[in-house]
C-alpha atoms as a PDB file:
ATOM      1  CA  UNK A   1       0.000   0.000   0.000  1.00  0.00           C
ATOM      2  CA  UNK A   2       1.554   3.310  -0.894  1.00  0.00           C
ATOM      3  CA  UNK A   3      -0.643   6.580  -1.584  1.00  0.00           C
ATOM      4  CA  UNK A   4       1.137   9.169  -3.971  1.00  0.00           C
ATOM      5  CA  UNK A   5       2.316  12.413  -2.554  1.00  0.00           C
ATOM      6  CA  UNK A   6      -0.369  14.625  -3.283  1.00  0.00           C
ATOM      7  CA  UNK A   7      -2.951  12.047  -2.358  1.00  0.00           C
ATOM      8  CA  UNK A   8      -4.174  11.250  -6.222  1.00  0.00           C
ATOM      9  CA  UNK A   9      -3.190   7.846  -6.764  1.00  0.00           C
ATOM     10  CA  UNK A  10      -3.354   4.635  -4.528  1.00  0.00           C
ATOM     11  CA  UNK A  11      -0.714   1.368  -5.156  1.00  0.00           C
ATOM     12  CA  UNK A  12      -2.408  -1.773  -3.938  1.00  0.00           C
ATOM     13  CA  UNK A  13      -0.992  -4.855  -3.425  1.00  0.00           C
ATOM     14  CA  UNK A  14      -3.262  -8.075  -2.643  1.00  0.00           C
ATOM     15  CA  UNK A  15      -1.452 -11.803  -3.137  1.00  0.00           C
ATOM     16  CA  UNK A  16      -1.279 -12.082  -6.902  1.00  0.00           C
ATOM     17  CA  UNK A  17      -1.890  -8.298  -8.150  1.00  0.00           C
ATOM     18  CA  UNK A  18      -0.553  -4.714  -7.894  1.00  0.00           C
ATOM     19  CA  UNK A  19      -3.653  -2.174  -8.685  1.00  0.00           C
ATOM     20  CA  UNK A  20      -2.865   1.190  -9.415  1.00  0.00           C
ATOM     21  CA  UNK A  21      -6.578   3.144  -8.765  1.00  0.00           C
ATOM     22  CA  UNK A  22      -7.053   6.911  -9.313  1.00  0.00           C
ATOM     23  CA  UNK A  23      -8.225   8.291  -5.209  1.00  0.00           C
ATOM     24  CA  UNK A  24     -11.484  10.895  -6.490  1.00  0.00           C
ATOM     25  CA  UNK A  25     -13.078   8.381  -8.446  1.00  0.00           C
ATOM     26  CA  UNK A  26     -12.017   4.654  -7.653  1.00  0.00           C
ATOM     27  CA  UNK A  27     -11.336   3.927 -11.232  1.00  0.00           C
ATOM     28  CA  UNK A  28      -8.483   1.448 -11.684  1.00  0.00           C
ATOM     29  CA  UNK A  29      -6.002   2.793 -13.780  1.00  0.00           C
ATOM     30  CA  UNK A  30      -3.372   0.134 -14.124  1.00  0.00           C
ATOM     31  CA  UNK A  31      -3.371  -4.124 -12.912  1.00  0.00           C
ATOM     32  CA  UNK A  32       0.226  -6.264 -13.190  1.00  0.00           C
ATOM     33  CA  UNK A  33       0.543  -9.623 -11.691  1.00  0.00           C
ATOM     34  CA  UNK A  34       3.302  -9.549  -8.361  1.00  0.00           C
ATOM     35  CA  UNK A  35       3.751 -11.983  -5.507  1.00  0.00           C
ATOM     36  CA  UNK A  36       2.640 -10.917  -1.998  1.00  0.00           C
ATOM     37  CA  UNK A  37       6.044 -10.378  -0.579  1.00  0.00           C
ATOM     38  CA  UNK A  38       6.834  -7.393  -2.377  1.00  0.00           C
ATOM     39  CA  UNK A  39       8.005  -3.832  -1.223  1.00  0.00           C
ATOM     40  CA  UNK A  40       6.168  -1.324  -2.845  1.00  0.00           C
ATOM     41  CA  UNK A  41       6.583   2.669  -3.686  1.00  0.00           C
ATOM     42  CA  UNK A  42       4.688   4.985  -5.691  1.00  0.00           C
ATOM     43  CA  UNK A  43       6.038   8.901  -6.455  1.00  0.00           C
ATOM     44  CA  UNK A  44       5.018  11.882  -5.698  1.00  0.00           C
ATOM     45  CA  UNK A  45       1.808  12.696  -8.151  1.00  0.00           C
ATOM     46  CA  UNK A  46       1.108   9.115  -9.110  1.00  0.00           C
ATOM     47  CA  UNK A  47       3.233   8.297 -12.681  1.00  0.00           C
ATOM     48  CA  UNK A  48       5.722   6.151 -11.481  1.00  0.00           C
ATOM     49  CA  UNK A  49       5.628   2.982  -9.198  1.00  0.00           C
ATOM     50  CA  UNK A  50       8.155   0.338  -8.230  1.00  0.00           C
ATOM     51  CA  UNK A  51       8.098  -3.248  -6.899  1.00  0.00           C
ATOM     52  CA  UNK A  52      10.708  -5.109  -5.651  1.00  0.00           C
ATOM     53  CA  UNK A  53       9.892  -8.253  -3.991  1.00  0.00           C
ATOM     54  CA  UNK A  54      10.937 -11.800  -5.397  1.00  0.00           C
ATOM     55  CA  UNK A  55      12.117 -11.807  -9.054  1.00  0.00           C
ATOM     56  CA  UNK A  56      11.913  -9.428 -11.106  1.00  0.00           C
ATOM     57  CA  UNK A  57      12.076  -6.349  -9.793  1.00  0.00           C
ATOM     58  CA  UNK A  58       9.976  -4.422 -11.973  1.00  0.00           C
ATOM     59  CA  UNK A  59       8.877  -0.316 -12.699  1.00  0.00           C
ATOM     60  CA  UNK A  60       6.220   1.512 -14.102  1.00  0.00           C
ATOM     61  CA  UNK A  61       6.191   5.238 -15.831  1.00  0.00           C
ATOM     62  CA  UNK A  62       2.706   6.525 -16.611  1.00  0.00           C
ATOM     63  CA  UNK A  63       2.683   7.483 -20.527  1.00  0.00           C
ATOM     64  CA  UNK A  64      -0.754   9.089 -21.400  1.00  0.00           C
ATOM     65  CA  UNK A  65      -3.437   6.695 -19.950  1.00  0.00           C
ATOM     66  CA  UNK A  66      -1.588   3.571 -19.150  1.00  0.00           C
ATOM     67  CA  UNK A  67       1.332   2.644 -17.242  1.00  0.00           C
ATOM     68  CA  UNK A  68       4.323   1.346 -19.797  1.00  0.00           C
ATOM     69  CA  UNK A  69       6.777  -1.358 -17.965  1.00  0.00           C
ATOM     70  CA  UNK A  70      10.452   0.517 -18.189  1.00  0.00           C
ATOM     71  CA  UNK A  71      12.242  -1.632 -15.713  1.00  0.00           C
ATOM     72  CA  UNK A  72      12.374  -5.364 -15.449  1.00  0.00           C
ATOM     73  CA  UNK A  73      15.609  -6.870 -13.804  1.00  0.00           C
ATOM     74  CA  UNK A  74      15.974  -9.922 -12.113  1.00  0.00           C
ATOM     75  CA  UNK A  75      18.536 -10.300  -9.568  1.00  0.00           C
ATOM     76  CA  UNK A  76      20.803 -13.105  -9.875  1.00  0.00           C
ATOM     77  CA  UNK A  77      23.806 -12.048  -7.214  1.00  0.00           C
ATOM     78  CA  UNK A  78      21.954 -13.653  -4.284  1.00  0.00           C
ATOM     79  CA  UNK A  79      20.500 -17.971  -4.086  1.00  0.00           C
ATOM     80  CA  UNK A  80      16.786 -16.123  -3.234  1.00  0.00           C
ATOM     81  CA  UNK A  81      16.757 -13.125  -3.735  1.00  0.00           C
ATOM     82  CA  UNK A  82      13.908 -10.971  -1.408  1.00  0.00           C
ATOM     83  CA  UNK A  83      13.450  -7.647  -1.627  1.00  0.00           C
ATOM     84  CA  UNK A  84      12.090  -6.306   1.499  1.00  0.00           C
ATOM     85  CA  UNK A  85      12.015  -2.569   1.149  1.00  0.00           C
ATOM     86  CA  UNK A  86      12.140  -0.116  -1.954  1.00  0.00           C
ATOM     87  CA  UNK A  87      10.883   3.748  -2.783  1.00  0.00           C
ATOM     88  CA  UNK A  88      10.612   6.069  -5.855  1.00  0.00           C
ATOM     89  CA  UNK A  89      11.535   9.458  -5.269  1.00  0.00           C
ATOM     90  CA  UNK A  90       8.934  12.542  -5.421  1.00  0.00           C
ATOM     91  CA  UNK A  91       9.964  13.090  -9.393  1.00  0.00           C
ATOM     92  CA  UNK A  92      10.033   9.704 -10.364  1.00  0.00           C
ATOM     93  CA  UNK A  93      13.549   9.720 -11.291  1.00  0.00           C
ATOM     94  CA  UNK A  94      14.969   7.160  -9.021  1.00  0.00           C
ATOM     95  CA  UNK A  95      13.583   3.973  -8.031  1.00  0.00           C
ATOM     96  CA  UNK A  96      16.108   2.033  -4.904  1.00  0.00           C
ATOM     97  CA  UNK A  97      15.170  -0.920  -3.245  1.00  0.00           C
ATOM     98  CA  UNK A  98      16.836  -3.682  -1.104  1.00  0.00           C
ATOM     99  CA  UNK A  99      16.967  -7.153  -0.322  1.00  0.00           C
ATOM    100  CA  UNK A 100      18.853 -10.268   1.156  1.00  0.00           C
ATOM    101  CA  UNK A 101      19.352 -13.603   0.148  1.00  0.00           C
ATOM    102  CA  UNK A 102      16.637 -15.862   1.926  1.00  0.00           C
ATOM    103  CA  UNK A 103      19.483 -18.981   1.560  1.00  0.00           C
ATOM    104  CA  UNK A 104      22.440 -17.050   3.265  1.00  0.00           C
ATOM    105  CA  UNK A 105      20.340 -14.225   5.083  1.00  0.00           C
ATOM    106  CA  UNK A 106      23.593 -12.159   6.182  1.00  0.00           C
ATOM    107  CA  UNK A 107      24.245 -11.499   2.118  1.00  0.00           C
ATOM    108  CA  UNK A 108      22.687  -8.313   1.203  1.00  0.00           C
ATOM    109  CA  UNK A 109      21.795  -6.159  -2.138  1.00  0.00           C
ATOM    110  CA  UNK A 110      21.121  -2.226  -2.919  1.00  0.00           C
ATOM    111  CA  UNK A 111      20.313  -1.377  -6.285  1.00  0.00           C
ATOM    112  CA  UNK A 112      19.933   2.110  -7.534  1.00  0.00           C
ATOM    113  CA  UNK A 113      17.900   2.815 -10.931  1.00  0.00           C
ATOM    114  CA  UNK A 114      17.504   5.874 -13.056  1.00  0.00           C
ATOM    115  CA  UNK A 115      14.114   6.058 -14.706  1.00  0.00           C
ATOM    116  CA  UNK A 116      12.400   7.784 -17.906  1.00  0.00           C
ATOM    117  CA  UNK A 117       9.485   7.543 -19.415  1.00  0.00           C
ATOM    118  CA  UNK A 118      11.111   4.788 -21.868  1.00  0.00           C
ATOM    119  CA  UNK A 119      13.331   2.883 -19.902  1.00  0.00           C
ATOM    120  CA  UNK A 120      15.838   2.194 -17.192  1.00  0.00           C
ATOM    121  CA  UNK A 121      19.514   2.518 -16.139  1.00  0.00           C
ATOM    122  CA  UNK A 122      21.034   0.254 -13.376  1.00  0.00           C
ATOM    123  CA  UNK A 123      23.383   3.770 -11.958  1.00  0.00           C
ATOM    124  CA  UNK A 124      24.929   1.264  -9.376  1.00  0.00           C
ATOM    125  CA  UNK A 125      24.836  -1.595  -6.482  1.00  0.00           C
ATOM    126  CA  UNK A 126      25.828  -2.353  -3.262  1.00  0.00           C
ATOM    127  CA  UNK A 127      27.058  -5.800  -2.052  1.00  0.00           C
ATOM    128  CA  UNK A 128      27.180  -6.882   1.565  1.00  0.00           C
ATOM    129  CA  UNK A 129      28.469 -10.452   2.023  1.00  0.00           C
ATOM    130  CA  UNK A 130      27.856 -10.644   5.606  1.00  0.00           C
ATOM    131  CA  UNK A 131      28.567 -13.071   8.291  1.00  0.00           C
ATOM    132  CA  UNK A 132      26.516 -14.805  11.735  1.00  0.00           C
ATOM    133  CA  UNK A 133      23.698 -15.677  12.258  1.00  0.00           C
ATOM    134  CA  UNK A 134      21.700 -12.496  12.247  1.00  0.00           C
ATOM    135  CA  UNK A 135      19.757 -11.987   9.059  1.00  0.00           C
ATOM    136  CA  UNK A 136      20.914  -8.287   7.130  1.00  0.00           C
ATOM    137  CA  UNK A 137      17.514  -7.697   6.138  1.00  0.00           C
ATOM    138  CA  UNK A 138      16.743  -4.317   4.418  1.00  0.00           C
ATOM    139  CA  UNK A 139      13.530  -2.986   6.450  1.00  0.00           C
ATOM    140  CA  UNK A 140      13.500   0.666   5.044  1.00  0.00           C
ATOM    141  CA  UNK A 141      14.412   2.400   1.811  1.00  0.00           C
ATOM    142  CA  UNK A 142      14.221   6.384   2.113  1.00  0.00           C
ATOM    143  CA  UNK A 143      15.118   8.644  -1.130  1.00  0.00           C
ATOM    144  CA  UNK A 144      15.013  12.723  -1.459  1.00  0.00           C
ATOM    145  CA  UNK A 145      12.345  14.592  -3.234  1.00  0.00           C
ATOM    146  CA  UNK A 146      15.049  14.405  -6.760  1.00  0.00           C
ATOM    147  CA  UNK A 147      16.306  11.133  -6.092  1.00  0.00           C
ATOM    148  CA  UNK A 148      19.931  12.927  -5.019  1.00  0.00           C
ATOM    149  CA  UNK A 149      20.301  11.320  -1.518  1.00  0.00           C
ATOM    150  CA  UNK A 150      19.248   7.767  -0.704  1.00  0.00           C
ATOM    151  CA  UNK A 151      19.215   5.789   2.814  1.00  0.00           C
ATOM    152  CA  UNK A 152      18.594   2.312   3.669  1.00  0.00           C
ATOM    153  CA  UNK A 153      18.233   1.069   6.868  1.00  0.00           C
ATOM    154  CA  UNK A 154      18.971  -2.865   8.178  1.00  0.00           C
ATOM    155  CA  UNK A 155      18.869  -5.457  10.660  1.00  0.00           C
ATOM    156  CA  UNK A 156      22.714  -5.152  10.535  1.00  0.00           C
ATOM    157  CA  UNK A 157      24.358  -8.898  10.959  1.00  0.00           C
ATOM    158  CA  UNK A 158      25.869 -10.406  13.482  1.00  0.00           C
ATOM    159  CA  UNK A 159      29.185  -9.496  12.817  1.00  0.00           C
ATOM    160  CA  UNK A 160      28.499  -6.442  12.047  1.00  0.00           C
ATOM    161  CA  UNK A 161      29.656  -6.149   8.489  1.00  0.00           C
ATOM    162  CA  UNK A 162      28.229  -2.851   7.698  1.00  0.00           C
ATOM    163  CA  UNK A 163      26.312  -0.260   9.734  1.00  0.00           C
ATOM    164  CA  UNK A 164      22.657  -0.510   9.868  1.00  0.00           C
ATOM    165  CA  UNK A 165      21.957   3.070   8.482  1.00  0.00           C
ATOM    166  CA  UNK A 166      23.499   3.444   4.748  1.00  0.00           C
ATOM    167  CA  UNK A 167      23.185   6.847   3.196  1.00  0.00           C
ATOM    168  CA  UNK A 168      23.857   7.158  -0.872  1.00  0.00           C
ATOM    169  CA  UNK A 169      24.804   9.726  -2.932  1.00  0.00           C
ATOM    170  CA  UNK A 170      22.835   8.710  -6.127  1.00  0.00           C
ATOM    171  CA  UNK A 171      25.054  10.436  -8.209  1.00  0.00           C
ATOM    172  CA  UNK A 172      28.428   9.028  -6.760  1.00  0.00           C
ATOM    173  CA  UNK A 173      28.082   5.549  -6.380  1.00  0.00           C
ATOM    174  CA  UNK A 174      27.604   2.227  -4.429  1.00  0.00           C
ATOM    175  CA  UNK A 175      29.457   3.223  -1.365  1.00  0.00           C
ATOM    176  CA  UNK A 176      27.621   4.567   1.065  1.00  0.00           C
ATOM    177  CA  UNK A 177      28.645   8.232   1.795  1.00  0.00           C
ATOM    178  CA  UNK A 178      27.539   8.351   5.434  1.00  0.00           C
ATOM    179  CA  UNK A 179      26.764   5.333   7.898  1.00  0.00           C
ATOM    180  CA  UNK A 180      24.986   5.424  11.310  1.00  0.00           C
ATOM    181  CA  UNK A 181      26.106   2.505  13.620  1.00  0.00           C
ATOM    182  CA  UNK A 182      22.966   1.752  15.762  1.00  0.00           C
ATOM    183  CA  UNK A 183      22.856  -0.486  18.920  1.00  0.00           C
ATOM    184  CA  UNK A 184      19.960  -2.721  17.216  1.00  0.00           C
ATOM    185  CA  UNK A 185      18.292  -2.867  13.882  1.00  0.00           C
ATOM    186  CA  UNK A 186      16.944   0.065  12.093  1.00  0.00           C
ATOM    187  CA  UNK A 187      13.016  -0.690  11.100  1.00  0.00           C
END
């Protein structure tokens, strides 16, 4: 469930289905098929959503009356891949989103994704190959208004092989540009 930023435009996830409905008149604008583990994120006025989730990882730009598929990537770095969090920033240019590997659950992903209205560019990733017992699950994904500045927050692991806040500079790169080292996991 994610409502867009100036309250026009409603994502809905049930089991099988995203639904994209327009909020004044209840009209469905847009249906895709997803799973029901999926992170979901919609921007600010309503024309771009994202879904991470289980393979693929998938976005959406709204051209004229429909919503045209621009991104559809399947992640093949981690045994099972699940992506637990992902956003879209307020202009639709950047769609982020997280996830660890459900077979080694201390191994975890960032990917970072430039979007248009015709396709997508994979800008960068970030790999944690963590250790212990403690799972590195992703439980937030927070980007800026322009997509500029991106933070992800974690269960850390066990070892603690990164720090559980990661803040991104889109434009620079998969290393995160500022950390926060918390004494439990960031939700």
């Amino acid at each position: 469930l994610d409502l867009s930023g100036d309250g026009s435009t409603i994502l809905l996830a049930t089991h099988t289905r995203d639904h994209v409905f327009d909020v004044a008149t209840g009209t469905e604008l847009f249906v895709t098929t997803t799973v029901s583990h999926d992170a979901h994120a919609i921007n600010r006025d309503g024309t771009v959503f994202g879904r991470a989730g289980f393979n693929p990882i998938r976005a959406f730009v709204r051209t004229g009356a429909t919503y045209q598929m621009v991104l559809d990537y399947v992640d093949s770095s981690l045994g099972f891949a699940v992506h637990t969090a992902a956003d879209v920033s307020a202009d639709g240019s950047t769609f982020v989103c997280a996830g660890y590997d459900a077979n080694a659950n201390a191994r975890m992903r960032v990917f970072c994704w430039r979007l248009t209205a015709t396709g997508s560019t994979l800008l960068w990733n970030f790999a944690s190959d963590g250790s212990g017992q403690f799972q590195a699950t992703p439980q937030a994904v927070s980007i800026s208004d322009d997509g500029k500045y991106i933070a992800v927050g974690t269960w850390g692991t066990e070892f603690n092989d990164h720090d559980e806040c990661l803040i991104f500079d889109r434009d620079v790169g998969g290393t995160p540009s500022a950390t926060i080292n918390t004494p439990g996991s960031v939700c």
